[in-house]
ModelCIF file with pLDDT and N, C-alpha, C, O atoms, coordinates in Angstrom:
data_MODEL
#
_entry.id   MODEL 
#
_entity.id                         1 
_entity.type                       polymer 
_entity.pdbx_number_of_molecules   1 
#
_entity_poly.entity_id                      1 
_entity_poly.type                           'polypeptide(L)' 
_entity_poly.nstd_linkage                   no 
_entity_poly.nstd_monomer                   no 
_entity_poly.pdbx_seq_one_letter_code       
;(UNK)(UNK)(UNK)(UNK)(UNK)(UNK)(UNK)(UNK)(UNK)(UNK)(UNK)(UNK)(UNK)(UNK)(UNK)(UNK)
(UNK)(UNK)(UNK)(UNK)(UNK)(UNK)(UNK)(UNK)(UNK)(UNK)(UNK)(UNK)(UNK)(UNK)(UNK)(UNK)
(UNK)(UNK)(UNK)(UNK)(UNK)(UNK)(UNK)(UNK)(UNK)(UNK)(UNK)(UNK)(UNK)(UNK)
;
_entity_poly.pdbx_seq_one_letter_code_can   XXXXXXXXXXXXXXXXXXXXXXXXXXXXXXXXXXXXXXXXXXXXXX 
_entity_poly.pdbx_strand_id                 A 
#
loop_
_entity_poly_seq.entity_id 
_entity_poly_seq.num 
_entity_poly_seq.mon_id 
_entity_poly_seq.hetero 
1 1  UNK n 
1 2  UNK n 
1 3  UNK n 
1 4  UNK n 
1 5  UNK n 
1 6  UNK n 
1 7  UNK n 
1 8  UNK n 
1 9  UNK n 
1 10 UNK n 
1 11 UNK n 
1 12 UNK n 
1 13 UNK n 
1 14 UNK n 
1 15 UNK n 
1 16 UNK n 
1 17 UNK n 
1 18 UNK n 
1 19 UNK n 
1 20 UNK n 
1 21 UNK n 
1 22 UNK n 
1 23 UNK n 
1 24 UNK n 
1 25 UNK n 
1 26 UNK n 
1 27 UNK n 
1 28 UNK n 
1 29 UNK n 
1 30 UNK n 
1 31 UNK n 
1 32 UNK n 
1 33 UNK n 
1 34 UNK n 
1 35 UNK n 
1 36 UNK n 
1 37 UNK n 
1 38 UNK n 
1 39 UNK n 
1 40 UNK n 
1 41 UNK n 
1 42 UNK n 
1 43 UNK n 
1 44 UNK n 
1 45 UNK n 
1 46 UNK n 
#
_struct_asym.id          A 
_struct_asym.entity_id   1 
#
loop_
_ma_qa_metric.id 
_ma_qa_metric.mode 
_ma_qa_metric.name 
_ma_qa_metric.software_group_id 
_ma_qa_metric.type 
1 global pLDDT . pLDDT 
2 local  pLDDT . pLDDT 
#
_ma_qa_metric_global.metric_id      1 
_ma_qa_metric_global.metric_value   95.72 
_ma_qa_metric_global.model_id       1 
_ma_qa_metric_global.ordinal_id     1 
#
loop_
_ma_qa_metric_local.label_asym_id 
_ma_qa_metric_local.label_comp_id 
_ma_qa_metric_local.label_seq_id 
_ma_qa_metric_local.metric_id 
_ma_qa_metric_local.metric_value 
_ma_qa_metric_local.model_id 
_ma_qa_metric_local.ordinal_id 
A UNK 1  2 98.00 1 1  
A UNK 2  2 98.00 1 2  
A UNK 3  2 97.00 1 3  
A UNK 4  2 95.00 1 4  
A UNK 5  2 95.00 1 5  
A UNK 6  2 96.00 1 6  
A UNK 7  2 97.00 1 7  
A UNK 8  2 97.00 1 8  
A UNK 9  2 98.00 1 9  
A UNK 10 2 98.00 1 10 
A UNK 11 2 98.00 1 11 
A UNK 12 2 98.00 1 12 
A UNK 13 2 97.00 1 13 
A UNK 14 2 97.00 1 14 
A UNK 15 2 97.00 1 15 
A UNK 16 2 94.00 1 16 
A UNK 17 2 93.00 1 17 
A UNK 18 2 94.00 1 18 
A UNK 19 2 92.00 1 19 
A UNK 20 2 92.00 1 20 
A UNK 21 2 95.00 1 21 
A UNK 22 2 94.00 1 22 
A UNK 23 2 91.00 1 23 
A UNK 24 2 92.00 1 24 
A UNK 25 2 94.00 1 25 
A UNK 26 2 93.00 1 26 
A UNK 27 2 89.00 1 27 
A UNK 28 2 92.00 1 28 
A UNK 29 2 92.00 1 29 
A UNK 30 2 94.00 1 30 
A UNK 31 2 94.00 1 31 
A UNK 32 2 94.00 1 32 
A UNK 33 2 96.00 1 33 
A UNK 34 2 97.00 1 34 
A UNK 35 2 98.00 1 35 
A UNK 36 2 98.00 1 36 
A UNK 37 2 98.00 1 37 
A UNK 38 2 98.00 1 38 
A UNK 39 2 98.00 1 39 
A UNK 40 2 98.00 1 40 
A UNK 41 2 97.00 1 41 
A UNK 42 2 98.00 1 42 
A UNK 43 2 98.00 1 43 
A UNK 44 2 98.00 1 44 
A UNK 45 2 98.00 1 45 
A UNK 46 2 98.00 1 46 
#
loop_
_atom_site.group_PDB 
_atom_site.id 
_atom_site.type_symbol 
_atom_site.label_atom_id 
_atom_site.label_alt_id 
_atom_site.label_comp_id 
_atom_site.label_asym_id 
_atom_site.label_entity_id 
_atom_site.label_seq_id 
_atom_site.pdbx_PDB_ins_code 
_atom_site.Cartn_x 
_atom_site.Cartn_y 
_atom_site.Cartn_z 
_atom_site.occupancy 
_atom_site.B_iso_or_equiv 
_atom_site.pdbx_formal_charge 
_atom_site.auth_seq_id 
_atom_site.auth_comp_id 
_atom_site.auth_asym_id 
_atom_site.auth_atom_id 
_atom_site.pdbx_PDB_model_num 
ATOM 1   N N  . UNK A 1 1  ? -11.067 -88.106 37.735 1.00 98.00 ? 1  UNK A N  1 
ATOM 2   C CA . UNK A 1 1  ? -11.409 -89.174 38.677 1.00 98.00 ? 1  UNK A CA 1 
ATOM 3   C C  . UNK A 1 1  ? -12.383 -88.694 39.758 1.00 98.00 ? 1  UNK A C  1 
ATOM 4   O O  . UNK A 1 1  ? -12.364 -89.199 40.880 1.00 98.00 ? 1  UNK A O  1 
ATOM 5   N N  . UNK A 1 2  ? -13.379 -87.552 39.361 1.00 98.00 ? 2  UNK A N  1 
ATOM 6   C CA . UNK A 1 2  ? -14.091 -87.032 40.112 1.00 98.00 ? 2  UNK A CA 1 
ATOM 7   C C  . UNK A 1 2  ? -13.446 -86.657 41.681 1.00 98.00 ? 2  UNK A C  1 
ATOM 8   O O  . UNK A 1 2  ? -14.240 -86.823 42.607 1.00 98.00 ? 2  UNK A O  1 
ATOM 9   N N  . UNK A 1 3  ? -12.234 -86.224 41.990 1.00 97.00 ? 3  UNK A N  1 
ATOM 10  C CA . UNK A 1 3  ? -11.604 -85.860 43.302 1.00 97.00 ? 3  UNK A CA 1 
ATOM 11  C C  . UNK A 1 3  ? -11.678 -84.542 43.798 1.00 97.00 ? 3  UNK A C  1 
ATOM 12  O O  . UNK A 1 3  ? -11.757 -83.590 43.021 1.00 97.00 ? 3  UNK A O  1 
ATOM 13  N N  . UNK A 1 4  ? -11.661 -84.416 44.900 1.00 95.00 ? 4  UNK A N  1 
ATOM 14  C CA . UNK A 1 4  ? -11.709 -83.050 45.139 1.00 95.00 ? 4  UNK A CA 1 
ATOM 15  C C  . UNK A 1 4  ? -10.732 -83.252 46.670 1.00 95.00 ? 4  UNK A C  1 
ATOM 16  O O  . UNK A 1 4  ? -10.916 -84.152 47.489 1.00 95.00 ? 4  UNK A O  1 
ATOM 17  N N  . UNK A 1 5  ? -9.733  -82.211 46.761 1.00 95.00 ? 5  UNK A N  1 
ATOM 18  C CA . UNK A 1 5  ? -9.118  -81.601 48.033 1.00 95.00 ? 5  UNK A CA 1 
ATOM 19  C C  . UNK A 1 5  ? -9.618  -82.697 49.192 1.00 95.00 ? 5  UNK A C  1 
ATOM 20  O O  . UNK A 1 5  ? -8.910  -83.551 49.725 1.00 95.00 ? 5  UNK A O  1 
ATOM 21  N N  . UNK A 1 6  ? -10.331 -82.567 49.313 1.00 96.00 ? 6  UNK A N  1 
ATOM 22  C CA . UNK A 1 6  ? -10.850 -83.185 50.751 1.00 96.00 ? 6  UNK A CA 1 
ATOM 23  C C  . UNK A 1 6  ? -10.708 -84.890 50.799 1.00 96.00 ? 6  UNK A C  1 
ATOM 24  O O  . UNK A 1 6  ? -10.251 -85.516 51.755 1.00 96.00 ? 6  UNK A O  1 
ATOM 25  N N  . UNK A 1 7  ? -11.298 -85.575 49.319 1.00 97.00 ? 7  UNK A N  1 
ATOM 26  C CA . UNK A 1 7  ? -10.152 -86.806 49.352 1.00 97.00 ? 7  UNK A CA 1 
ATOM 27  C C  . UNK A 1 7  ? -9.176  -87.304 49.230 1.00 97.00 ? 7  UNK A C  1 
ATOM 28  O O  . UNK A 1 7  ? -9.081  -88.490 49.545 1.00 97.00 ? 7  UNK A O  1 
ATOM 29  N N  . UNK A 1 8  ? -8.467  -86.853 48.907 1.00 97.00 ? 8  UNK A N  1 
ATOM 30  C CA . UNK A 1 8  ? -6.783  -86.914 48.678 1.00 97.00 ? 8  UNK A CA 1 
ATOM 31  C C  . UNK A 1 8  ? -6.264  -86.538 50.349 1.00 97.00 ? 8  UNK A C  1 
ATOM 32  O O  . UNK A 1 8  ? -6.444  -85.553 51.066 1.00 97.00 ? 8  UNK A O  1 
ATOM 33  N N  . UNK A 1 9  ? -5.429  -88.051 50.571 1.00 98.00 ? 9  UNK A N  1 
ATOM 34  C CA . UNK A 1 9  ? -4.653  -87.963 51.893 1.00 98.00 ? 9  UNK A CA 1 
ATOM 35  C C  . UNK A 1 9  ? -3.473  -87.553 51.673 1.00 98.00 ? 9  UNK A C  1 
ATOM 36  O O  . UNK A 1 9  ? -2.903  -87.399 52.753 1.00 98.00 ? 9  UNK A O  1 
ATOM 37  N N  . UNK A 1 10 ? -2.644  -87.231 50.575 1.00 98.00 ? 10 UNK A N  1 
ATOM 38  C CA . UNK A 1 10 ? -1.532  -86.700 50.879 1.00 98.00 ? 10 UNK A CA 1 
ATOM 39  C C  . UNK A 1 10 ? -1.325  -86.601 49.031 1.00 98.00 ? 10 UNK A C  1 
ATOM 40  O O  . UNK A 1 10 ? -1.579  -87.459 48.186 1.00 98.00 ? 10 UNK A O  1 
ATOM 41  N N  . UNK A 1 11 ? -0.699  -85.025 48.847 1.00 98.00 ? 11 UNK A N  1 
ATOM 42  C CA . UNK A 1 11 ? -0.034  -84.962 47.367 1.00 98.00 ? 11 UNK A CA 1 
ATOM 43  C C  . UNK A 1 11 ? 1.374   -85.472 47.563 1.00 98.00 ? 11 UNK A C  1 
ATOM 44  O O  . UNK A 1 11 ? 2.116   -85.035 48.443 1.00 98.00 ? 11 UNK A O  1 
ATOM 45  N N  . UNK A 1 12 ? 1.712   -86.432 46.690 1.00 98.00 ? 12 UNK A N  1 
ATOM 46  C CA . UNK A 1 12 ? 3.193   -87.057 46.604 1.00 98.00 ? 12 UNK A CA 1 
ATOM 47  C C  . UNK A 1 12 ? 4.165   -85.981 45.385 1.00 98.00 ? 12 UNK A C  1 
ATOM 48  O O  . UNK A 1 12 ? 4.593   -86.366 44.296 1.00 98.00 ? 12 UNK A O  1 
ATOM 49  N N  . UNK A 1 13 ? 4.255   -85.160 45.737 1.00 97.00 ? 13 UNK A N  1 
ATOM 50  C CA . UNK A 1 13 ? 5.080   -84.219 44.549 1.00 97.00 ? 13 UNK A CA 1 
ATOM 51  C C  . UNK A 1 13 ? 6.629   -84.135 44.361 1.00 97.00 ? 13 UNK A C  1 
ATOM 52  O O  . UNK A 1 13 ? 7.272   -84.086 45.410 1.00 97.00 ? 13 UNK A O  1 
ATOM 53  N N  . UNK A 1 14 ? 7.201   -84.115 43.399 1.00 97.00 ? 14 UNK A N  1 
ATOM 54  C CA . UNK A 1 14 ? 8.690   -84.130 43.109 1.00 97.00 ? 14 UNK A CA 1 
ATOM 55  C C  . UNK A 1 14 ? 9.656   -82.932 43.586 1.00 97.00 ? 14 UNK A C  1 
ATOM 56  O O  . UNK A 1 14 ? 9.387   -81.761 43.318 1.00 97.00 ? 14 UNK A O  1 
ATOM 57  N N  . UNK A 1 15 ? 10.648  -83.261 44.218 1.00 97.00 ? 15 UNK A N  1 
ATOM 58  C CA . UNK A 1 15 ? 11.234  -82.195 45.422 1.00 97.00 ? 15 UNK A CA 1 
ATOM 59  C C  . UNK A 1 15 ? 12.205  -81.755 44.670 1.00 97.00 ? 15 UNK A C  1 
ATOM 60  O O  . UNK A 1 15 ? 13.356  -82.189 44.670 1.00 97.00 ? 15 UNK A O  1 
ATOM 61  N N  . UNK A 1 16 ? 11.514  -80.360 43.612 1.00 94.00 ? 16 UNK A N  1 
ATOM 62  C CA . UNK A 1 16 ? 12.947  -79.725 43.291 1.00 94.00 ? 16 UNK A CA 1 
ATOM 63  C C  . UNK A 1 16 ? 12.599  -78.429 43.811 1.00 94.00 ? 16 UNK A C  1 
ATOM 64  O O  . UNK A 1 16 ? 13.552  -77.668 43.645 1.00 94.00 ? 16 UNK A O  1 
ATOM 65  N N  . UNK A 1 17 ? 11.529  -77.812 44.426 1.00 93.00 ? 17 UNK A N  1 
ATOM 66  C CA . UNK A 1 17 ? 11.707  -76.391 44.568 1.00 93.00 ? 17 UNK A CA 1 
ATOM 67  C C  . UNK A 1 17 ? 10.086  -76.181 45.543 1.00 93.00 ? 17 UNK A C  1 
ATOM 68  O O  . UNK A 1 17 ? 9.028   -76.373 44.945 1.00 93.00 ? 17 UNK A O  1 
ATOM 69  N N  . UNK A 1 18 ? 10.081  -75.894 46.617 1.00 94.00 ? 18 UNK A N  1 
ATOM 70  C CA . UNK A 1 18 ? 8.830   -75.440 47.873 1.00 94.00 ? 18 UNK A CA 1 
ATOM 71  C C  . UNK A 1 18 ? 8.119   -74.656 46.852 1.00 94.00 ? 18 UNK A C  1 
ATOM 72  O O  . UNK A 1 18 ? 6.974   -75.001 46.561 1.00 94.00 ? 18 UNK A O  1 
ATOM 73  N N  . UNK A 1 19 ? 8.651   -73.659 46.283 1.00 92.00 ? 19 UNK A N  1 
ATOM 74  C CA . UNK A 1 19 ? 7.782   -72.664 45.789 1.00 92.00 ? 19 UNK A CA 1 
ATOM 75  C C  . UNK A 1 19 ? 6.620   -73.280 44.735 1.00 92.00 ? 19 UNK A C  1 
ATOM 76  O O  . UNK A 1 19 ? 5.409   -73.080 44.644 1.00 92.00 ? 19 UNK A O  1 
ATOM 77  N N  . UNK A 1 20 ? 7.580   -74.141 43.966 1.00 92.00 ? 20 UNK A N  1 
ATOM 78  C CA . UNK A 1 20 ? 6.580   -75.216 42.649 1.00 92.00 ? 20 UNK A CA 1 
ATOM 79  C C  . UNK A 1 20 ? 5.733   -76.140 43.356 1.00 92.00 ? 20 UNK A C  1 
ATOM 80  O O  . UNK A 1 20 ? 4.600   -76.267 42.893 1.00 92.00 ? 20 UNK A O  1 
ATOM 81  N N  . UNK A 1 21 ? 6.189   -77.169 44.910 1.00 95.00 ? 21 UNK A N  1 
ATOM 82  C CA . UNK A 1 21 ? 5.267   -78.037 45.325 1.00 95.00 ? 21 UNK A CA 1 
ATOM 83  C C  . UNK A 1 21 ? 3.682   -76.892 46.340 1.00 95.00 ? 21 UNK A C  1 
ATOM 84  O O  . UNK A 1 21 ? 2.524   -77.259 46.538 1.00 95.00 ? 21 UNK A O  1 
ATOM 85  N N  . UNK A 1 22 ? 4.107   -76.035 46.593 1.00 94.00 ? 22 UNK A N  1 
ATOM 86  C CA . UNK A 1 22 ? 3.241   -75.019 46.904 1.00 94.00 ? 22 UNK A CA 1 
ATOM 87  C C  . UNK A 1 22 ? 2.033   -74.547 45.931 1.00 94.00 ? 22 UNK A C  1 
ATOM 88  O O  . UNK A 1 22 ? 0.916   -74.278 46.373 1.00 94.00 ? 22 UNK A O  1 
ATOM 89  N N  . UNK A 1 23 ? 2.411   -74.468 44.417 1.00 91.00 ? 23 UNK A N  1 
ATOM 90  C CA . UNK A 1 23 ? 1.118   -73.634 43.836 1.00 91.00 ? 23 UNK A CA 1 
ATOM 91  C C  . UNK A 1 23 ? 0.929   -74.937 43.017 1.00 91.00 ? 23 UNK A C  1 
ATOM 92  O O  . UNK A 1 23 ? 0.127   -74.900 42.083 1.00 91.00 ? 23 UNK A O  1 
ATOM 93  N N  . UNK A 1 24 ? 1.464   -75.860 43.232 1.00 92.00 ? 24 UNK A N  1 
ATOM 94  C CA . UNK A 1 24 ? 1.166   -77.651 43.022 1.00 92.00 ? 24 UNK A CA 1 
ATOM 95  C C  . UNK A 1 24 ? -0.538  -77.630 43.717 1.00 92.00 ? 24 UNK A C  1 
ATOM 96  O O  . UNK A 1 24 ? -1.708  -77.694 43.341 1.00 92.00 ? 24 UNK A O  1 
ATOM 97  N N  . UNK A 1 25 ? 0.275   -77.497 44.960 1.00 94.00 ? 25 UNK A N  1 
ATOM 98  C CA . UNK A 1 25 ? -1.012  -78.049 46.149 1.00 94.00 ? 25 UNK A CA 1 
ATOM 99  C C  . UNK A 1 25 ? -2.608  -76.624 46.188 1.00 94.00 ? 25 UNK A C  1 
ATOM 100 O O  . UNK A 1 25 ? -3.830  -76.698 46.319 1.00 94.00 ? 25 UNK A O  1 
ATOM 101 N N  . UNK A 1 26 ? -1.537  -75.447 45.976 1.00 93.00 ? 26 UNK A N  1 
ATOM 102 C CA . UNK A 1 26 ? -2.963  -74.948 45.858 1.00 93.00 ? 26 UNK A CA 1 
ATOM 103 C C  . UNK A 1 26 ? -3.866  -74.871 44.829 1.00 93.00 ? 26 UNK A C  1 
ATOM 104 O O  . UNK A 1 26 ? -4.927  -74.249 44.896 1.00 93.00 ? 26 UNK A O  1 
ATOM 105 N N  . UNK A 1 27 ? -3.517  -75.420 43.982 1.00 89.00 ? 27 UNK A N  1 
ATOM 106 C CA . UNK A 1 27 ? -4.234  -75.529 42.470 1.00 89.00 ? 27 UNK A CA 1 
ATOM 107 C C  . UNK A 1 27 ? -5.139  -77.023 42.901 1.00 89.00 ? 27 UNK A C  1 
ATOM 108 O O  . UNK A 1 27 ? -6.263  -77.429 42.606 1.00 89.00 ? 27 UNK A O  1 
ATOM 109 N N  . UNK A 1 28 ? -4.275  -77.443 43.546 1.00 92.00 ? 28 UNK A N  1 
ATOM 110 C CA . UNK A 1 28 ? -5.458  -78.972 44.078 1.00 92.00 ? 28 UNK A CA 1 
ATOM 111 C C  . UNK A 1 28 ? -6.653  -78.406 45.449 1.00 92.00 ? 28 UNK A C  1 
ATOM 112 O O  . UNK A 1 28 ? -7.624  -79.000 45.918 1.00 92.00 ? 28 UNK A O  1 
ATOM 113 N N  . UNK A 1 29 ? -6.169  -77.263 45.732 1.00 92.00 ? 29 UNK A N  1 
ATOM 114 C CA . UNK A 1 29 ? -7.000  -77.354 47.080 1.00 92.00 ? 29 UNK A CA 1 
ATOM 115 C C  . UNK A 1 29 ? -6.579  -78.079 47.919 1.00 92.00 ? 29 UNK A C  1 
ATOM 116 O O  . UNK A 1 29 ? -7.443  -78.722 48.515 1.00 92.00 ? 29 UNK A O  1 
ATOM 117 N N  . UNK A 1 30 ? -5.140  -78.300 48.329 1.00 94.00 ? 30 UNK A N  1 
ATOM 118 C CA . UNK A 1 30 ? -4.427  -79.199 49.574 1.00 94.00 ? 30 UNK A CA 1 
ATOM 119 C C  . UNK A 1 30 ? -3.821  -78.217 50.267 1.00 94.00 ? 30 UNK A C  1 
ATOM 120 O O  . UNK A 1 30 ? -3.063  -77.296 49.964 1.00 94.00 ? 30 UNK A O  1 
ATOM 121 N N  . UNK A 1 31 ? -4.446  -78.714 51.534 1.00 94.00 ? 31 UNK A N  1 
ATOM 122 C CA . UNK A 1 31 ? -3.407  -78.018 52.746 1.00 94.00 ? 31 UNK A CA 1 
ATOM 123 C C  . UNK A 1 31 ? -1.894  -78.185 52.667 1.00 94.00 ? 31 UNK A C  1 
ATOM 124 O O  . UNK A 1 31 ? -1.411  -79.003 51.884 1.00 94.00 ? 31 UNK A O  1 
ATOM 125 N N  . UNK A 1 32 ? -1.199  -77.493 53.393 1.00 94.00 ? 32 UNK A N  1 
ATOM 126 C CA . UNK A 1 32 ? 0.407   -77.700 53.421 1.00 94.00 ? 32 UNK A CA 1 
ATOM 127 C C  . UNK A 1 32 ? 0.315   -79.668 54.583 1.00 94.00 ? 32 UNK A C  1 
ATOM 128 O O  . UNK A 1 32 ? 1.103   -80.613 54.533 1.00 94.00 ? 32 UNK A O  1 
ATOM 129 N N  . UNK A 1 33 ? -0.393  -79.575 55.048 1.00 96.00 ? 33 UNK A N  1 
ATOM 130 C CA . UNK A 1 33 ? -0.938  -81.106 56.014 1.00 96.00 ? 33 UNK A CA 1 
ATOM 131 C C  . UNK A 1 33 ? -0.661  -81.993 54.817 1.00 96.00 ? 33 UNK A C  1 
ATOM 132 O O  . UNK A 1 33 ? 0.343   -82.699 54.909 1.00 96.00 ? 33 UNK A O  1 
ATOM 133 N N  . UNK A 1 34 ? -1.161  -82.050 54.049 1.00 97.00 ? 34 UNK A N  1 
ATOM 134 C CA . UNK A 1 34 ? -1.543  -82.840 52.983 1.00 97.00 ? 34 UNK A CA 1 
ATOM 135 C C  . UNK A 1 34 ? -0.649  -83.041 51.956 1.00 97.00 ? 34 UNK A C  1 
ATOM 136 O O  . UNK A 1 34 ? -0.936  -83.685 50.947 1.00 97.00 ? 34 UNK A O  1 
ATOM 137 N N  . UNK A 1 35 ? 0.856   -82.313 52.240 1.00 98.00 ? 35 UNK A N  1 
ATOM 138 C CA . UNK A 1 35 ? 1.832   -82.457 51.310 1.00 98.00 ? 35 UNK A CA 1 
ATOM 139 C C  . UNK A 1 35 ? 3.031   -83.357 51.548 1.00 98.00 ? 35 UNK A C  1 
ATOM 140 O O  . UNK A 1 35 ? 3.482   -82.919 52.606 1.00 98.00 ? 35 UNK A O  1 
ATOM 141 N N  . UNK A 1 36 ? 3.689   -84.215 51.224 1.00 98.00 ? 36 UNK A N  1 
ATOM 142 C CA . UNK A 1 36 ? 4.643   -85.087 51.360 1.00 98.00 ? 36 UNK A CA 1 
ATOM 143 C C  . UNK A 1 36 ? 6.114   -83.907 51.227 1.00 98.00 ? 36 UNK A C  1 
ATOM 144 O O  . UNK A 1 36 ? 6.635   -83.621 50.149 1.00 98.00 ? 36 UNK A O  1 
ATOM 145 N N  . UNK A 1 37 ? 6.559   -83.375 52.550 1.00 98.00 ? 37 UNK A N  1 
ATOM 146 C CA . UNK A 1 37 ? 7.920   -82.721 52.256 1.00 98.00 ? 37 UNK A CA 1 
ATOM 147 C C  . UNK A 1 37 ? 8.730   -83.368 52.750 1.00 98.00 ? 37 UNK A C  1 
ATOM 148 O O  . UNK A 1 37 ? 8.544   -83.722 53.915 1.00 98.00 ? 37 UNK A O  1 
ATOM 149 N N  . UNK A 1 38 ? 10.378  -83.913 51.794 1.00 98.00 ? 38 UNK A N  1 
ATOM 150 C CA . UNK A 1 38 ? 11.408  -84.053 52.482 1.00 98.00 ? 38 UNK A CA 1 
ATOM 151 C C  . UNK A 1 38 ? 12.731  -83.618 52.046 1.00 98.00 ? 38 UNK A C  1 
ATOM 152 O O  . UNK A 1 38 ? 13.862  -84.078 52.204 1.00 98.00 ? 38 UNK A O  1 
ATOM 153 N N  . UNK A 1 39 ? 11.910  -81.854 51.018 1.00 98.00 ? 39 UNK A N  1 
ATOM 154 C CA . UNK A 1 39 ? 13.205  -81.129 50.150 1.00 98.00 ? 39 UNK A CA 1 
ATOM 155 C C  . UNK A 1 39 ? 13.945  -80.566 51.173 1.00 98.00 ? 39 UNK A C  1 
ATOM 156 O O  . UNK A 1 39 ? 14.939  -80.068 50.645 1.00 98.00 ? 39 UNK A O  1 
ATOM 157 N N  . UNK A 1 40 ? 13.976  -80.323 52.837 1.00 98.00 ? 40 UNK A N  1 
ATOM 158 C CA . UNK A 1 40 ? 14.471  -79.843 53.198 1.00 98.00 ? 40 UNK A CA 1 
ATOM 159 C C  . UNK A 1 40 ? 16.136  -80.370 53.596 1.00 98.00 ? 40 UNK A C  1 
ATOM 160 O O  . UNK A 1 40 ? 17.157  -79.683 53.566 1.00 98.00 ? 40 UNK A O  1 
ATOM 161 N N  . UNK A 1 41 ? 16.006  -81.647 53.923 1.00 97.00 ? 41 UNK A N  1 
ATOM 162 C CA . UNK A 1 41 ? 16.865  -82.713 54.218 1.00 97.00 ? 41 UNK A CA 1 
ATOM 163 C C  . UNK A 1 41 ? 17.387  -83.336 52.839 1.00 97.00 ? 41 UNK A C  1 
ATOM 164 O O  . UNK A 1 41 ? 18.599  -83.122 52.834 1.00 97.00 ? 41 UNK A O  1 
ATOM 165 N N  . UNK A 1 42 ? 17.087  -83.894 51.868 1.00 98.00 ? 42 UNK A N  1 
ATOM 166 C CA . UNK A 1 42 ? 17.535  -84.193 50.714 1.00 98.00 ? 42 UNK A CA 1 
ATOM 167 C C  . UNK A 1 42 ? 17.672  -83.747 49.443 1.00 98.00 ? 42 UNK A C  1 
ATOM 168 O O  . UNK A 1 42 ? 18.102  -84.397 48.490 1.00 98.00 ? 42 UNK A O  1 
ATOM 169 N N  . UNK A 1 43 ? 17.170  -82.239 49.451 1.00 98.00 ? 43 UNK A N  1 
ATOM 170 C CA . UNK A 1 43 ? 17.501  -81.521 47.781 1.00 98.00 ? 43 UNK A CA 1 
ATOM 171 C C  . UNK A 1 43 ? 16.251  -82.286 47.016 1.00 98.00 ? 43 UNK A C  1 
ATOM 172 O O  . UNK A 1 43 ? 15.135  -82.725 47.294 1.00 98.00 ? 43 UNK A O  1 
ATOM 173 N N  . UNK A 1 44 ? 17.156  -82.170 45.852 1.00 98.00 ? 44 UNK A N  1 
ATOM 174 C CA . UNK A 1 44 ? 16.063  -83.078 44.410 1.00 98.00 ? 44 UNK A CA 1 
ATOM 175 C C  . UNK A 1 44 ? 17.079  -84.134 44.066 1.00 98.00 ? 44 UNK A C  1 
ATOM 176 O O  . UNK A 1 44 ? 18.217  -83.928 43.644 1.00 98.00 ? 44 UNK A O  1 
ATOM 177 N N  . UNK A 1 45 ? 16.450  -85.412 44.329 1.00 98.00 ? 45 UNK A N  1 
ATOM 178 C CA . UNK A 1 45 ? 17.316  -86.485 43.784 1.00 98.00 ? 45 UNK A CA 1 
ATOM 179 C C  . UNK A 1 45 ? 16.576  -86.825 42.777 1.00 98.00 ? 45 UNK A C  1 
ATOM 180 O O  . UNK A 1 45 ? 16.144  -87.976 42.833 1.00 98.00 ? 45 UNK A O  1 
ATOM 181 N N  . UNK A 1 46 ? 16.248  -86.121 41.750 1.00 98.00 ? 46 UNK A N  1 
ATOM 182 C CA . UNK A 1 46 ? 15.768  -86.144 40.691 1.00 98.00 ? 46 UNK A CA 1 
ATOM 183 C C  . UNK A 1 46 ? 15.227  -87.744 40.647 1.00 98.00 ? 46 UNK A C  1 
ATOM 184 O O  . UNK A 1 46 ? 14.644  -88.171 39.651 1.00 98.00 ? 46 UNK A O  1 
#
């Protein structure tokens, strides 16, 4: 879809593990800004 890092306002990624939504985002070129976290408070509700 021709995208790059800088357009994308936020990666929406599935909350089973920081370490996986981490090399998620750097493989996109997204800041940690740019990541949707709320594994800290709710786990993986799959």
């Amino acid at each position: 879809n021709d995208l790059v890092g800088d357009d994308i306002r936020f990666l929406v990624p599935h909350q089973a593990n920081k370490r996986i939504i981490d090399a998620t985002a750097s493989r996109m070129g997204i800041g940690e800004e740019k990541v949707m976290l709320n594994i800290q408070k709710y786990g993986n509700t799959t």
